[in-house]
C-alpha atoms as a PDB file:
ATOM      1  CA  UNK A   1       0.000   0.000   0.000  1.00  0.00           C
ATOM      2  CA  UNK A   2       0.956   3.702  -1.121  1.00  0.00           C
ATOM      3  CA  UNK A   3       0.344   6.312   1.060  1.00  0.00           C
ATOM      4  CA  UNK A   4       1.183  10.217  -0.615  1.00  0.00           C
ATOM      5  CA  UNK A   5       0.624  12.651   1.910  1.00  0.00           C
ATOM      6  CA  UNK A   6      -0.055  16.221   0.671  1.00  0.00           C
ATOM      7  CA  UNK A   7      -0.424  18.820   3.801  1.00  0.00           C
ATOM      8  CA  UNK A   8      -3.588  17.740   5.437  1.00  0.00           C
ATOM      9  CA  UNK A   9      -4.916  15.378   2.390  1.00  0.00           C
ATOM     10  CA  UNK A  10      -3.236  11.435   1.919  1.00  0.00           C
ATOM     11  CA  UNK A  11      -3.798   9.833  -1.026  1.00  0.00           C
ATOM     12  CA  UNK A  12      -3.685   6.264  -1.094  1.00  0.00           C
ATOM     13  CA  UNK A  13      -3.155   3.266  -3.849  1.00  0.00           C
ATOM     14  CA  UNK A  14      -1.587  -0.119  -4.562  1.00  0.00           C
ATOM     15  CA  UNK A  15      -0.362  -1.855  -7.265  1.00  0.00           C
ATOM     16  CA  UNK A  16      -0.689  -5.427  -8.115  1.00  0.00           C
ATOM     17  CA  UNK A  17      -3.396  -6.406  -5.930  1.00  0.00           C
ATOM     18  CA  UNK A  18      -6.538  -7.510  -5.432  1.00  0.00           C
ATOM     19  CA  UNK A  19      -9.639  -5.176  -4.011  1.00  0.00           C
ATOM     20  CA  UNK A  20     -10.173  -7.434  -1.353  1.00  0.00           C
ATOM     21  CA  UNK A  21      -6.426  -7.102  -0.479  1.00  0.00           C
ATOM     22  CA  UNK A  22      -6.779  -3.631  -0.901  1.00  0.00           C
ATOM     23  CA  UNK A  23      -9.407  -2.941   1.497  1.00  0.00           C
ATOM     24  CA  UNK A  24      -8.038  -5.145   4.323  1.00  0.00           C
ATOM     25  CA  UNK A  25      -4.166  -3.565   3.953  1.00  0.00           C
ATOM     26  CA  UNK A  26      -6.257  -0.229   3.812  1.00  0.00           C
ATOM     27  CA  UNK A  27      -7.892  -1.143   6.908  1.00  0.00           C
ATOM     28  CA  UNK A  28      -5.036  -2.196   8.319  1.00  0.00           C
ATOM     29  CA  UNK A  29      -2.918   0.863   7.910  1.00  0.00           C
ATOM     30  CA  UNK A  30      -5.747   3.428   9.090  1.00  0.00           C
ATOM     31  CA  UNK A  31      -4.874   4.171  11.836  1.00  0.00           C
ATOM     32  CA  UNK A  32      -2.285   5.948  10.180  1.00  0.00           C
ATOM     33  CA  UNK A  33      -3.820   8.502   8.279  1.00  0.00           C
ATOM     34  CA  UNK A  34      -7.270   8.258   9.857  1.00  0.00           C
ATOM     35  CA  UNK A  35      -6.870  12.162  10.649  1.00  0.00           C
ATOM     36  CA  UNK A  36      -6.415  13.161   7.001  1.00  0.00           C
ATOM     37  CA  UNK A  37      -8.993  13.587   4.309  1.00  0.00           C
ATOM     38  CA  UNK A  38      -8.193  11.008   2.441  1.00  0.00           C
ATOM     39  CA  UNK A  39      -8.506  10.070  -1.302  1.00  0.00           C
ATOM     40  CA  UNK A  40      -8.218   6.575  -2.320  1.00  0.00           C
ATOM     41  CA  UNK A  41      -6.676   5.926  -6.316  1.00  0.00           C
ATOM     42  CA  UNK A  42      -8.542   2.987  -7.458  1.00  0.00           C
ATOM     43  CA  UNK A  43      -6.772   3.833 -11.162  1.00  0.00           C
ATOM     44  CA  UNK A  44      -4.575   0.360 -10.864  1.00  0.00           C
ATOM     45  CA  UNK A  45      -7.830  -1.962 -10.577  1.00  0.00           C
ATOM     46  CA  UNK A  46      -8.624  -2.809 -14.457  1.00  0.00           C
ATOM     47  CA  UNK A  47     -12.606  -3.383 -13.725  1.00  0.00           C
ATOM     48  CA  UNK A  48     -14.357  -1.473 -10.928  1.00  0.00           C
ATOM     49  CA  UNK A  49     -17.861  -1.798 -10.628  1.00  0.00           C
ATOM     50  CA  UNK A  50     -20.564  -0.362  -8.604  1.00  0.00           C
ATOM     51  CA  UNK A  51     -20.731  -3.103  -6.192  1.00  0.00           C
ATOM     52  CA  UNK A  52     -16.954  -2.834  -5.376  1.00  0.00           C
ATOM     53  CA  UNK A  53     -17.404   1.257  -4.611  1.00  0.00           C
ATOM     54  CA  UNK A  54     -19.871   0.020  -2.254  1.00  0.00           C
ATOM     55  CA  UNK A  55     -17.288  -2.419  -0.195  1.00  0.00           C
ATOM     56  CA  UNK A  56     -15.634   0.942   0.796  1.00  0.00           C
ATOM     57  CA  UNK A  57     -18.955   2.560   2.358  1.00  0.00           C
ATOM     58  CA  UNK A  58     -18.585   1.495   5.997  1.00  0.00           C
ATOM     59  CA  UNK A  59     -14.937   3.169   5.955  1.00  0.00           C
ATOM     60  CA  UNK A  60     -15.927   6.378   4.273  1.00  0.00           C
ATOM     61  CA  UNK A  61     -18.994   6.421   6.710  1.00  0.00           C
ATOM     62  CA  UNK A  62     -16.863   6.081   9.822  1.00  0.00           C
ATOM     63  CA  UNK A  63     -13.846   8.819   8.465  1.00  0.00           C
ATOM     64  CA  UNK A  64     -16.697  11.191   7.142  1.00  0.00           C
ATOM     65  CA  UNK A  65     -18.358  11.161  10.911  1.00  0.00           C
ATOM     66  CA  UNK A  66     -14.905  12.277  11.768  1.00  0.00           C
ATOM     67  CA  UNK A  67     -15.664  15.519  10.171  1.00  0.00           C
ATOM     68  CA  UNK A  68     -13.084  14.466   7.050  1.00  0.00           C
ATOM     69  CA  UNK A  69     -13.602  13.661   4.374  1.00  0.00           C
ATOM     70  CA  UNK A  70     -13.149  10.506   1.844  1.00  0.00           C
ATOM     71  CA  UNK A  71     -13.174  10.285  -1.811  1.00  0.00           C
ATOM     72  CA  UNK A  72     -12.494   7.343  -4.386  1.00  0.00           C
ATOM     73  CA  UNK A  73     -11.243   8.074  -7.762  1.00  0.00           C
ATOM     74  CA  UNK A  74     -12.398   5.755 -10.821  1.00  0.00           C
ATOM     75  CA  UNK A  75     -13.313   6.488 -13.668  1.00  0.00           C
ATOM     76  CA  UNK A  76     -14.958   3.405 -14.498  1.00  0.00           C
ATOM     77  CA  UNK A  77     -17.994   4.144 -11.714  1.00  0.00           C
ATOM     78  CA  UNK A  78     -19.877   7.352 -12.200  1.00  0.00           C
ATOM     79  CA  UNK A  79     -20.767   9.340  -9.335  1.00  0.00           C
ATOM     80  CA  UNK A  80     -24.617   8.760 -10.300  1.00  0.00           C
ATOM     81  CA  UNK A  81     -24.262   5.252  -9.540  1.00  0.00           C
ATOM     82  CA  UNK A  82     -22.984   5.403  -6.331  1.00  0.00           C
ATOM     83  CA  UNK A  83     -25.123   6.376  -3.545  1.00  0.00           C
ATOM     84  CA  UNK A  84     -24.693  10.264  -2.363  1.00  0.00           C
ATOM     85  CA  UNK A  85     -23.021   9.222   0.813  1.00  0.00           C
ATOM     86  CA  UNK A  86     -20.111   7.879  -0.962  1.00  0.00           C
ATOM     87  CA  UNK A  87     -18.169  10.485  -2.812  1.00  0.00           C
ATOM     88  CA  UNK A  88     -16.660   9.420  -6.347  1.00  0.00           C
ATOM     89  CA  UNK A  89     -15.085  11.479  -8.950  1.00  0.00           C
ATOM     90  CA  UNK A  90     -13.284  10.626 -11.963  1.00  0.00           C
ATOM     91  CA  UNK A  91      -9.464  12.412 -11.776  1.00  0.00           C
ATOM     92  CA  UNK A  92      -7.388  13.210  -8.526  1.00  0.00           C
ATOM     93  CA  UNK A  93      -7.766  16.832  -8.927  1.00  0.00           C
ATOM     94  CA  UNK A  94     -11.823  16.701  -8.714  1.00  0.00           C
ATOM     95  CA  UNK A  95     -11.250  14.348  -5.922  1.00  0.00           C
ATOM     96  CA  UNK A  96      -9.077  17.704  -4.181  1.00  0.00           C
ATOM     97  CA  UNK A  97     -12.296  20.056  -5.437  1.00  0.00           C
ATOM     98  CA  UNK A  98     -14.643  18.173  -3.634  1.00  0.00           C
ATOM     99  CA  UNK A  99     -12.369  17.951  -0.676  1.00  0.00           C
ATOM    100  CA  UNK A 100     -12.123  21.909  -0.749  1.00  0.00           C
ATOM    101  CA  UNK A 101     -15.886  22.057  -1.053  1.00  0.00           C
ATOM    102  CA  UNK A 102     -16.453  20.002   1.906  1.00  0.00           C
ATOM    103  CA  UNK A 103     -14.210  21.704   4.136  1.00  0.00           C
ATOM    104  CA  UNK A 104     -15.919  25.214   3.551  1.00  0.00           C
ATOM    105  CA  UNK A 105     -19.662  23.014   4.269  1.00  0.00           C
ATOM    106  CA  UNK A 106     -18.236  22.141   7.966  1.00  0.00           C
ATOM    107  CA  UNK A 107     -17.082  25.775   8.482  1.00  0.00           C
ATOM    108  CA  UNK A 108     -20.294  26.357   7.473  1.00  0.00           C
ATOM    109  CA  UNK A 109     -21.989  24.166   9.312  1.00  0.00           C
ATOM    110  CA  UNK A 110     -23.639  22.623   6.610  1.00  0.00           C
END
């Protein structure tokens, strides 16, 4: 597992490895970057599909109640079918937009 930190953002990604293998080394190493936002490249997996977004839902519900947030990047999965509490979006840098938009909802208080 890859972990890129970038100020108060880590972005995270493996190569050669299953999604299952994925998600238990990313559970695994959470602890370590549970205070970051975090964005999670799913680029190096050949065939994502909406069911596989959805393995990462209980982990992006438990970092967003943390007040940060979580965003996958595929561009095989479109945002639309995802459900709205799970944030998607297609490159890294939209993944860093929605980031920045979240942030200014919790100062907010949205």
């Amino acid at each position: 597992m890859i972990f890129e930190k970038d100020e108060n953002t880590t972005i995270v990604y493996q190569e050669n490895a299953t999604l299952n293998i994925f998600l238990e080394n990313l559970s695994k190493g959470y602890e370590k970057i549970k205070n970051d936002h975090i964005i999670i490249n799913l680029f190096s997996f050949s065939k994502i599909t909406k069911n596989d977004i959805l393995e990462f839902l209980d982990i992006s519900n438990t970092h967003k109640k943390a007040n940060k947030s979580f965003v996958l990047v595929t561009d095989a999965v479109s945002y639309d079918d995802v459900p709205d509490h799970i944030s998607v979006a297609p490159s890294i840098q939209e993944a860093k937009d929605i980031i920045e938009m979240e942030e200014i909802e919790r100062d907010l208080g949205i």
